[in-house]
PDB file of N, CA and C in Angstrom:
ATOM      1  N   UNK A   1     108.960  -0.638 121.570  1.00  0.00           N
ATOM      2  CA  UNK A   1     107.694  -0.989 122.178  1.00  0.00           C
ATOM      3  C   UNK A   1     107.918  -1.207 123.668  1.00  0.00           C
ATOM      4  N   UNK A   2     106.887  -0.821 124.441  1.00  0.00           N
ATOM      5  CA  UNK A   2     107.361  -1.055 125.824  1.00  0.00           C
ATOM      6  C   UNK A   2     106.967  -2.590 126.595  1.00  0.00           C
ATOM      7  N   UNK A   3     107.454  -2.656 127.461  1.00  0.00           N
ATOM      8  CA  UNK A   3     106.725  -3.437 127.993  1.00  0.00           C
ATOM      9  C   UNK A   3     105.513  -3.735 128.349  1.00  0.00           C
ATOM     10  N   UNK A   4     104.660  -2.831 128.776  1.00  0.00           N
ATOM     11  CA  UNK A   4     103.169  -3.277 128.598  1.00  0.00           C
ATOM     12  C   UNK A   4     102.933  -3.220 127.605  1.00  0.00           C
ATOM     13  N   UNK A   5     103.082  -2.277 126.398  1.00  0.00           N
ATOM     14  CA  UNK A   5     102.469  -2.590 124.969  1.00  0.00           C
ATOM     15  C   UNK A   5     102.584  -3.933 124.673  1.00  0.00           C
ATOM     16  N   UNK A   6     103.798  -4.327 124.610  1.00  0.00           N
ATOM     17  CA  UNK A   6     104.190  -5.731 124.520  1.00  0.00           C
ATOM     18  C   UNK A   6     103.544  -6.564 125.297  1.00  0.00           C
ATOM     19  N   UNK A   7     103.101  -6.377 126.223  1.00  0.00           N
ATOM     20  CA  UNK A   7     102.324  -7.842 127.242  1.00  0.00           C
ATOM     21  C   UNK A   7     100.998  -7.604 126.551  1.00  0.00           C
ATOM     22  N   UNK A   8     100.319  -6.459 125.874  1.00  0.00           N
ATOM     23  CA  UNK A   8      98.916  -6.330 125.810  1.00  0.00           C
ATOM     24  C   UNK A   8      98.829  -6.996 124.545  1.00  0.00           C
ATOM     25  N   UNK A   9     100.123  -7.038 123.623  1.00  0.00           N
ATOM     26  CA  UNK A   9     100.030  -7.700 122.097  1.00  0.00           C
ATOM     27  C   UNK A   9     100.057  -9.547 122.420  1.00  0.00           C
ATOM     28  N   UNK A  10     100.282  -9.648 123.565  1.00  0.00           N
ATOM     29  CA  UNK A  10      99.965 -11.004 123.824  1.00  0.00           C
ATOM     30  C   UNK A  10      99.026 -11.152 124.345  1.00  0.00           C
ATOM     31  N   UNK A  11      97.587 -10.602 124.909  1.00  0.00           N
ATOM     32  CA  UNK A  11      96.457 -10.813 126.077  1.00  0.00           C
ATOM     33  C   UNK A  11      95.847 -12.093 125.476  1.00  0.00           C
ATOM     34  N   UNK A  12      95.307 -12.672 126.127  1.00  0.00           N
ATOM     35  CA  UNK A  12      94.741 -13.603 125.865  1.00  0.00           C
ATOM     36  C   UNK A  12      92.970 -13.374 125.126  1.00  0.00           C
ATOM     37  N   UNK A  13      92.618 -14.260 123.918  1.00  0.00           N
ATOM     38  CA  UNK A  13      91.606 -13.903 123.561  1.00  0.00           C
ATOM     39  C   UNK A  13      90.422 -14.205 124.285  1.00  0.00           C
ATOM     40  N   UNK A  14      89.440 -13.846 124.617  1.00  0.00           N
ATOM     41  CA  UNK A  14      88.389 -14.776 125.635  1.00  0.00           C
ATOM     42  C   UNK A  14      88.938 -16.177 125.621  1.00  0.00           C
ATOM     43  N   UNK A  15      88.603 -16.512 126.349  1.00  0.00           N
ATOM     44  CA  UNK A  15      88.416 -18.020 126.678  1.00  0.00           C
ATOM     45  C   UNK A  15      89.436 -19.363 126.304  1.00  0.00           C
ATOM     46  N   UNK A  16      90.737 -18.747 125.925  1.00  0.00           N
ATOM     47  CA  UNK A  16      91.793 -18.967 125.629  1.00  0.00           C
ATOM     48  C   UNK A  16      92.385 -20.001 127.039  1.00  0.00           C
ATOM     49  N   UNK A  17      92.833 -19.080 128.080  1.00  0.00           N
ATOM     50  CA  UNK A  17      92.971 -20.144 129.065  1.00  0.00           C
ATOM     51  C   UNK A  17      91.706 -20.768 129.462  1.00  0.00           C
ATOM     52  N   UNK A  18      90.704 -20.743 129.431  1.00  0.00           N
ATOM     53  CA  UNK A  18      89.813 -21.650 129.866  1.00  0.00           C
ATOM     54  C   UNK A  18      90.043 -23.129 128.788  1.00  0.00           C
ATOM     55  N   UNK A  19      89.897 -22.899 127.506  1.00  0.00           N
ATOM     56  CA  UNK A  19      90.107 -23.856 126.199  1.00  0.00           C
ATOM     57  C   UNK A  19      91.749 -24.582 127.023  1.00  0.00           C
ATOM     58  N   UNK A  20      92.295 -24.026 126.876  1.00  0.00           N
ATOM     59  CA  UNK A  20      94.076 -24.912 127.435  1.00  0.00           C
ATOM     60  C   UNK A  20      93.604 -25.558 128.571  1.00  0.00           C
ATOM     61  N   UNK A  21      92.946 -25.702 129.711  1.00  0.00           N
ATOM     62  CA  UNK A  21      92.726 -25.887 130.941  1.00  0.00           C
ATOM     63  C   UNK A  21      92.046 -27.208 130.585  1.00  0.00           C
ATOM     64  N   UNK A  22      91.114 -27.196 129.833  1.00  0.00           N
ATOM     65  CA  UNK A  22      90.383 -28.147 129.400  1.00  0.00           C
ATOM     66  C   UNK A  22      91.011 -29.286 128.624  1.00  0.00           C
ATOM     67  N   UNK A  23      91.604 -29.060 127.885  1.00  0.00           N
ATOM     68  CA  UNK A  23      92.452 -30.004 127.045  1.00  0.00           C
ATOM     69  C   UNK A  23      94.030 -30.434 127.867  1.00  0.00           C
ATOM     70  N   UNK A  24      93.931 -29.556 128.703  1.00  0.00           N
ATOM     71  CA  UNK A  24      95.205 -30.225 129.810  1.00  0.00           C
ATOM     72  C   UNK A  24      94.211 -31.402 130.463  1.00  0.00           C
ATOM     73  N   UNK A  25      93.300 -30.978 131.116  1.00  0.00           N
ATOM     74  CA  UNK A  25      92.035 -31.991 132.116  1.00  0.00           C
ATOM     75  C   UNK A  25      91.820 -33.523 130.912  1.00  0.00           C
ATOM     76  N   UNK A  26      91.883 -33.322 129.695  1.00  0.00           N
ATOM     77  CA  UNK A  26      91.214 -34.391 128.471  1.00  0.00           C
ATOM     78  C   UNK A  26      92.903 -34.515 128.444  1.00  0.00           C
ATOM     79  N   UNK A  27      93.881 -34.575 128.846  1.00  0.00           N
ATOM     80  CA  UNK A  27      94.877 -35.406 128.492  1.00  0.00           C
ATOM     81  C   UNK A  27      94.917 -35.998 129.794  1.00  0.00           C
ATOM     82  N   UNK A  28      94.894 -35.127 131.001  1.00  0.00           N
ATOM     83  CA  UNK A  28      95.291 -36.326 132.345  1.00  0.00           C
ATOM     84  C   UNK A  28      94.276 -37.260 132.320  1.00  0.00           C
ATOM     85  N   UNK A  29      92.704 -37.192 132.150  1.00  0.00           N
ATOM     86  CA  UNK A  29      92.110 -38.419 131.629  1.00  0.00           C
ATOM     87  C   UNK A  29      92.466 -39.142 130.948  1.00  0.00           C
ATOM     88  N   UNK A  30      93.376 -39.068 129.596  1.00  0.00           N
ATOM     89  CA  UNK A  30      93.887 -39.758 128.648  1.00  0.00           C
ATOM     90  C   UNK A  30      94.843 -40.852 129.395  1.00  0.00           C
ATOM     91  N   UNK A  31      95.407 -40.199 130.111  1.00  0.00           N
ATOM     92  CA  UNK A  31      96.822 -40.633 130.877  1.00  0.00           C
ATOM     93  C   UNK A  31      96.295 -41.465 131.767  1.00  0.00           C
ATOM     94  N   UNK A  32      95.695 -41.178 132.540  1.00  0.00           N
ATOM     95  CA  UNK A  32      95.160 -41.805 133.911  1.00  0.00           C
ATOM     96  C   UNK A  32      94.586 -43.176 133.346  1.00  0.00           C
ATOM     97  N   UNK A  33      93.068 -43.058 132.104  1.00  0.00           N
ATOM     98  CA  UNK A  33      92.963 -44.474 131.852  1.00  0.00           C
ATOM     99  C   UNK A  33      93.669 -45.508 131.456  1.00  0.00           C
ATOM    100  N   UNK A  34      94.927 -44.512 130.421  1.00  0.00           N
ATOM    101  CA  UNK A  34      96.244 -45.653 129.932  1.00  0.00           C
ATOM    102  C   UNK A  34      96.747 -46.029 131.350  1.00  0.00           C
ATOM    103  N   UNK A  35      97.315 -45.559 132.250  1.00  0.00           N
ATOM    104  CA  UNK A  35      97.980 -45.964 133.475  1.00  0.00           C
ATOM    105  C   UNK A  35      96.618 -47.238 134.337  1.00  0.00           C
ATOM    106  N   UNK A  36      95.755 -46.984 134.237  1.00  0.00           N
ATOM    107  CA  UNK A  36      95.007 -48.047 134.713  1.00  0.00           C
ATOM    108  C   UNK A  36      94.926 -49.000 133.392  1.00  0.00           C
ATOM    109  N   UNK A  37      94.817 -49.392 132.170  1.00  0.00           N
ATOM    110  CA  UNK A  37      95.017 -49.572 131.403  1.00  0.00           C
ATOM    111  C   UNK A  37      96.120 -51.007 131.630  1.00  0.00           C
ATOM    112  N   UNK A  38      97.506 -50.421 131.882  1.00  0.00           N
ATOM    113  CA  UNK A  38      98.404 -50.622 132.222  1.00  0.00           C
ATOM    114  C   UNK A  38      98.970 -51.394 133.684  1.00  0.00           C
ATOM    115  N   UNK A  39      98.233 -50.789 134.903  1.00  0.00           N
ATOM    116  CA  UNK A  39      97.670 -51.622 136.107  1.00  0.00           C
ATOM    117  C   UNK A  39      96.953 -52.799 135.730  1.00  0.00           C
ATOM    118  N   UNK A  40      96.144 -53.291 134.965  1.00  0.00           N
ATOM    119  CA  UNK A  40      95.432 -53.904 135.178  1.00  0.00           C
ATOM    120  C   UNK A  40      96.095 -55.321 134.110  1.00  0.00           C
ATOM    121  N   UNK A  41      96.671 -54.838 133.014  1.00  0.00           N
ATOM    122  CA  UNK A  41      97.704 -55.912 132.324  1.00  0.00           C
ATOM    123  C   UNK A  41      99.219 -56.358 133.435  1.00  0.00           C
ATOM    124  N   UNK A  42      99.343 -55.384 134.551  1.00  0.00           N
ATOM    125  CA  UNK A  42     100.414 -55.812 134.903  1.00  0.00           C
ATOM    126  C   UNK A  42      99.865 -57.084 136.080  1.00  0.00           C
ATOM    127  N   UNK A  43      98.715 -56.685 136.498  1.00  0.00           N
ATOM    128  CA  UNK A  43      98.102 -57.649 137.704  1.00  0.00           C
ATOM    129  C   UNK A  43      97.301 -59.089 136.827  1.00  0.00           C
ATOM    130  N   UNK A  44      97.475 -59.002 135.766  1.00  0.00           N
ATOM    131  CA  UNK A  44      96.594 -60.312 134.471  1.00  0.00           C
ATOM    132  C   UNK A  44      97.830 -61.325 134.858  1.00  0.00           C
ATOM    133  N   UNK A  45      97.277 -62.444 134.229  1.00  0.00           N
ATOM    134  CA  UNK A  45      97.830 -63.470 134.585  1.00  0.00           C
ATOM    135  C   UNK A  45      98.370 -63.979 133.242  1.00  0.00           C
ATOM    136  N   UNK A  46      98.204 -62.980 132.597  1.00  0.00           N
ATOM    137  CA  UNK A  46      99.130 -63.016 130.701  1.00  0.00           C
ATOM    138  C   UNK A  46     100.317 -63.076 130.920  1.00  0.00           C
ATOM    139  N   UNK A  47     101.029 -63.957 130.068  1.00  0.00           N
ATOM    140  CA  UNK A  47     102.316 -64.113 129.747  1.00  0.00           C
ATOM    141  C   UNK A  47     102.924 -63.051 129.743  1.00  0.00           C
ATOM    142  N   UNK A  48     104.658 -63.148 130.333  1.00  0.00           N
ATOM    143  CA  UNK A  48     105.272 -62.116 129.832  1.00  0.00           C
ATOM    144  C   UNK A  48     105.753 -61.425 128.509  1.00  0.00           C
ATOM    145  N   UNK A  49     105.764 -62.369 127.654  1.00  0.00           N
ATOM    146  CA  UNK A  49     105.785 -62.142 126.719  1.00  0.00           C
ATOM    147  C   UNK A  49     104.696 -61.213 125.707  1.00  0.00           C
ATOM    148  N   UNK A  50     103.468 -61.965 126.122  1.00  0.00           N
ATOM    149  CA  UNK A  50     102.636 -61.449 125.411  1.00  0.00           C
ATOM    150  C   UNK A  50     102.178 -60.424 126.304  1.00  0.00           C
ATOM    151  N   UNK A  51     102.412 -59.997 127.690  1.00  0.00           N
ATOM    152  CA  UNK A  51     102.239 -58.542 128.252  1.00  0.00           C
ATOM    153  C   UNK A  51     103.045 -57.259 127.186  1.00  0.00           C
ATOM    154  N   UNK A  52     104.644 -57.928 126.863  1.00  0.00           N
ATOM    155  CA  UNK A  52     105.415 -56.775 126.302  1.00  0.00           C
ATOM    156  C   UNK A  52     104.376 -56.199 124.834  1.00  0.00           C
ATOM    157  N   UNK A  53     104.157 -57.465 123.940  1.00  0.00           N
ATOM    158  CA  UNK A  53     103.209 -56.849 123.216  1.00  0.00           C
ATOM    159  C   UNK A  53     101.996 -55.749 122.969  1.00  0.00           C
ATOM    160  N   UNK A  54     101.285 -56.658 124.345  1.00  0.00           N
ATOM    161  CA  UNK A  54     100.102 -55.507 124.612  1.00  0.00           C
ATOM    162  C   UNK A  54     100.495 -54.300 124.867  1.00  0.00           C
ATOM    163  N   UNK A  55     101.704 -53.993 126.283  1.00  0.00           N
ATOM    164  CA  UNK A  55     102.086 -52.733 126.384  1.00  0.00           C
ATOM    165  C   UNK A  55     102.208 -51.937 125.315  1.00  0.00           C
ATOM    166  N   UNK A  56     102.941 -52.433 124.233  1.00  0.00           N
ATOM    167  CA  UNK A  56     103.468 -51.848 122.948  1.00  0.00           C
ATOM    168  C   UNK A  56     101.973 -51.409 122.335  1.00  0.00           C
ATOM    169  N   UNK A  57     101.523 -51.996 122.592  1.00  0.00           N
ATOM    170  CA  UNK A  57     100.151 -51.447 121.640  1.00  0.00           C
ATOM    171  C   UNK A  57      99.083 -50.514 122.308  1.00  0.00           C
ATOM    172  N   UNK A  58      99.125 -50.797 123.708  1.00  0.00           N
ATOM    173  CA  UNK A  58      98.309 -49.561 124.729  1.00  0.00           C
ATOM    174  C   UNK A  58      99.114 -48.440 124.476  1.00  0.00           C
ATOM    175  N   UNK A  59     100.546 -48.739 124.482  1.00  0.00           N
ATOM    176  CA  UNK A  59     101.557 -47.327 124.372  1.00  0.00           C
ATOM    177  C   UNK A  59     101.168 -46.675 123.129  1.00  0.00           C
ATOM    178  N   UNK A  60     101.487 -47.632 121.489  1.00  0.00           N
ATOM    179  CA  UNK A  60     100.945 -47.072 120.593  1.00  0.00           C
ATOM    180  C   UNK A  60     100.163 -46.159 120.604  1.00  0.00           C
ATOM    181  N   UNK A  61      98.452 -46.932 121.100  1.00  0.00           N
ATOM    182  CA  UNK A  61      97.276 -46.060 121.041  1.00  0.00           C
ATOM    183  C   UNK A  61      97.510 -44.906 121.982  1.00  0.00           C
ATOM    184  N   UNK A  62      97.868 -44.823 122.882  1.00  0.00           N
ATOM    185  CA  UNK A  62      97.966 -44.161 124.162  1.00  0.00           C
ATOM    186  C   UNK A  62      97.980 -42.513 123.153  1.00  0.00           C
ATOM    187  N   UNK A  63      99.650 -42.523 122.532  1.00  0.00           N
ATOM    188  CA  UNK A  63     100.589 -41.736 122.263  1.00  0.00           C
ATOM    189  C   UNK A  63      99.478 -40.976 121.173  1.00  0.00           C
ATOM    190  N   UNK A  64      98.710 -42.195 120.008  1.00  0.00           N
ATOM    191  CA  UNK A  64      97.864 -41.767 118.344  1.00  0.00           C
ATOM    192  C   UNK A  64      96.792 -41.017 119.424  1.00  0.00           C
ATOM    193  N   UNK A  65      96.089 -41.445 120.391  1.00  0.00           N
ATOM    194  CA  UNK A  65      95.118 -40.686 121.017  1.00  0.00           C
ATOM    195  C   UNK A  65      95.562 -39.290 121.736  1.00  0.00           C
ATOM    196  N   UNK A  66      96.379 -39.224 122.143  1.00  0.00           N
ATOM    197  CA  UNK A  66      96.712 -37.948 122.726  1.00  0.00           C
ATOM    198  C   UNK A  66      97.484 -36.974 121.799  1.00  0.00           C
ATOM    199  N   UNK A  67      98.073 -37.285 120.646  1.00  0.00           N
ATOM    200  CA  UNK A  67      98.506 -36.225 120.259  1.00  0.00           C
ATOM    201  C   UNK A  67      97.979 -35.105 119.518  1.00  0.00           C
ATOM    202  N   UNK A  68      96.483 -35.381 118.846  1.00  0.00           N
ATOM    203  CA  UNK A  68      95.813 -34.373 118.517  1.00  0.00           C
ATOM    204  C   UNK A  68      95.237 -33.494 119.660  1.00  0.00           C
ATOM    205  N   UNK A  69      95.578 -33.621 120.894  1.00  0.00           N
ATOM    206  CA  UNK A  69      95.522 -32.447 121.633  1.00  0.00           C
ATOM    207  C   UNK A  69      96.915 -31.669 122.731  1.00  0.00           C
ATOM    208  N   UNK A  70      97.669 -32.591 122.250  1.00  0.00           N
ATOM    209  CA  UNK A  70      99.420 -31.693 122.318  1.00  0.00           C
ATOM    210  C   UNK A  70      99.046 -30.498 121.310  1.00  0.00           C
ATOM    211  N   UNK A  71      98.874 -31.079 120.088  1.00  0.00           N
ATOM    212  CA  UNK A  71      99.076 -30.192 118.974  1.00  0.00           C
ATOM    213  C   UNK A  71      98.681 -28.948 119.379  1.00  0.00           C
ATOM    214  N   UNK A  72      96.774 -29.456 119.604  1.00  0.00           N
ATOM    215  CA  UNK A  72      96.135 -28.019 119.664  1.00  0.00           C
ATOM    216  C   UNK A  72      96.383 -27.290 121.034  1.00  0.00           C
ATOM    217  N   UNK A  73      97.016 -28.281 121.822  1.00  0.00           N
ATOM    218  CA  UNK A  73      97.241 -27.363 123.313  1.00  0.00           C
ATOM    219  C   UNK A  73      98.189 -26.470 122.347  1.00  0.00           C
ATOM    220  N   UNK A  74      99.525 -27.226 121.988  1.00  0.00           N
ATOM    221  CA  UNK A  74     100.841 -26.395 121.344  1.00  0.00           C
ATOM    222  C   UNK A  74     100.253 -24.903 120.752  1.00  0.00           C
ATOM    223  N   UNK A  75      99.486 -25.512 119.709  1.00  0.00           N
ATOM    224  CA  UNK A  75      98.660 -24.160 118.914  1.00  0.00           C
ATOM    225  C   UNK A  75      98.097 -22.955 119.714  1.00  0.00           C
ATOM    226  N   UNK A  76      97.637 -23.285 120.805  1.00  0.00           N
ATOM    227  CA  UNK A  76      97.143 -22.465 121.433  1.00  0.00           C
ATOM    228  C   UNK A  76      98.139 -21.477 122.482  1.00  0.00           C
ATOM    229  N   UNK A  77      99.002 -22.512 122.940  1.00  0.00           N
ATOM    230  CA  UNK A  77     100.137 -21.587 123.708  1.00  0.00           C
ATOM    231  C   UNK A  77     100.903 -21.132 122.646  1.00  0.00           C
ATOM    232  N   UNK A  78     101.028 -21.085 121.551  1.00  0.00           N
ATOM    233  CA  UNK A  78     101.973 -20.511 120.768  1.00  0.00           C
ATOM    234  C   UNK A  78     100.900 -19.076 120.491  1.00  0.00           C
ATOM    235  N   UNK A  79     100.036 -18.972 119.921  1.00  0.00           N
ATOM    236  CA  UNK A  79      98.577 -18.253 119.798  1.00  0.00           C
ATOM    237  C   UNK A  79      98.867 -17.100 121.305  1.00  0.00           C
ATOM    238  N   UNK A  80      98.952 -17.817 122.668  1.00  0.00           N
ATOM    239  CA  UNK A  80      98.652 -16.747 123.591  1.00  0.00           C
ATOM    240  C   UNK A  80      99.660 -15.883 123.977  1.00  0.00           C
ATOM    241  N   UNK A  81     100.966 -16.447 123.492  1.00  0.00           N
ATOM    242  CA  UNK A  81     102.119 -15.728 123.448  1.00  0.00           C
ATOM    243  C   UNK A  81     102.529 -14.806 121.978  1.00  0.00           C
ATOM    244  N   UNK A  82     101.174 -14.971 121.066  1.00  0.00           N
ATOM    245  CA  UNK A  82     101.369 -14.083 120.220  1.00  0.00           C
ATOM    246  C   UNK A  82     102.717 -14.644 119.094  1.00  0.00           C
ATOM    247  N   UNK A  83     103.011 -15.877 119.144  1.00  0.00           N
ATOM    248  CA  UNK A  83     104.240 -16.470 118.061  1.00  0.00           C
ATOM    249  C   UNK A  83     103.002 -16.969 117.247  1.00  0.00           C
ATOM    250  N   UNK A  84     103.742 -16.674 115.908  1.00  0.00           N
ATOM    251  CA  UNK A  84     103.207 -17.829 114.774  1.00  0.00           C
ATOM    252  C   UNK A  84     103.663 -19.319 115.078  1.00  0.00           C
ATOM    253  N   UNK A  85     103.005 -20.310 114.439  1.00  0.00           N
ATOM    254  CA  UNK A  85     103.457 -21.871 114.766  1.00  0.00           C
ATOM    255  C   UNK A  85     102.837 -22.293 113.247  1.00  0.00           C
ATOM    256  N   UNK A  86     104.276 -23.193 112.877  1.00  0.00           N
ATOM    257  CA  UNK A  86     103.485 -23.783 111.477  1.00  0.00           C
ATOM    258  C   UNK A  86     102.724 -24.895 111.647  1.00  0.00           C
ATOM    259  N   UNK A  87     101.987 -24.976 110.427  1.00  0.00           N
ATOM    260  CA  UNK A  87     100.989 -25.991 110.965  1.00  0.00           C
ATOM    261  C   UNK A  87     101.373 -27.236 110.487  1.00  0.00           C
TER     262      UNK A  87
END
């Protein structure tokens, strides 16, 4: 197979990079509010102790909220490069 055959068995389906672009944009939102999130427990006047907690639990949620769109970003770059990905 040549090389362009080969680049054309990967083209992207419509709207493929537009969909990734978007769900990159809905994670740096994700990120950005945890990091303010995170600003704003470090400037509180909460214990240190009970700061480490909270962190642990903004981190928790942080990580359960964002990973259903790793996945489907993953899914999708695996998809535009034409690899299977198990599910």
């Amino acid at each position: 197979m040549s090389d362009e055959a080969s680049h054309q068995g990967r083209m992207d389906p419509p709207g493929l990079d537009l969909m990734m672009k978007e769900i990159e944009r809905t994670l740096g939102a994700i990120d950005f509010e945890h990091a303010i999130e995170l600003e704003k427990l470090d400037r509180s006047a909460t214990a240190e102790d009970l700061k480490q907690h909270i962190r642990k639990t903004l981190r928790d949620a942080h990580r359960e909220r964002r990973q259903p769109y790793v996945d489907v970003l993953y899914r999708l770059w695996m998809q535009q490069r034409g690899r299977p990905f198990a599910s």
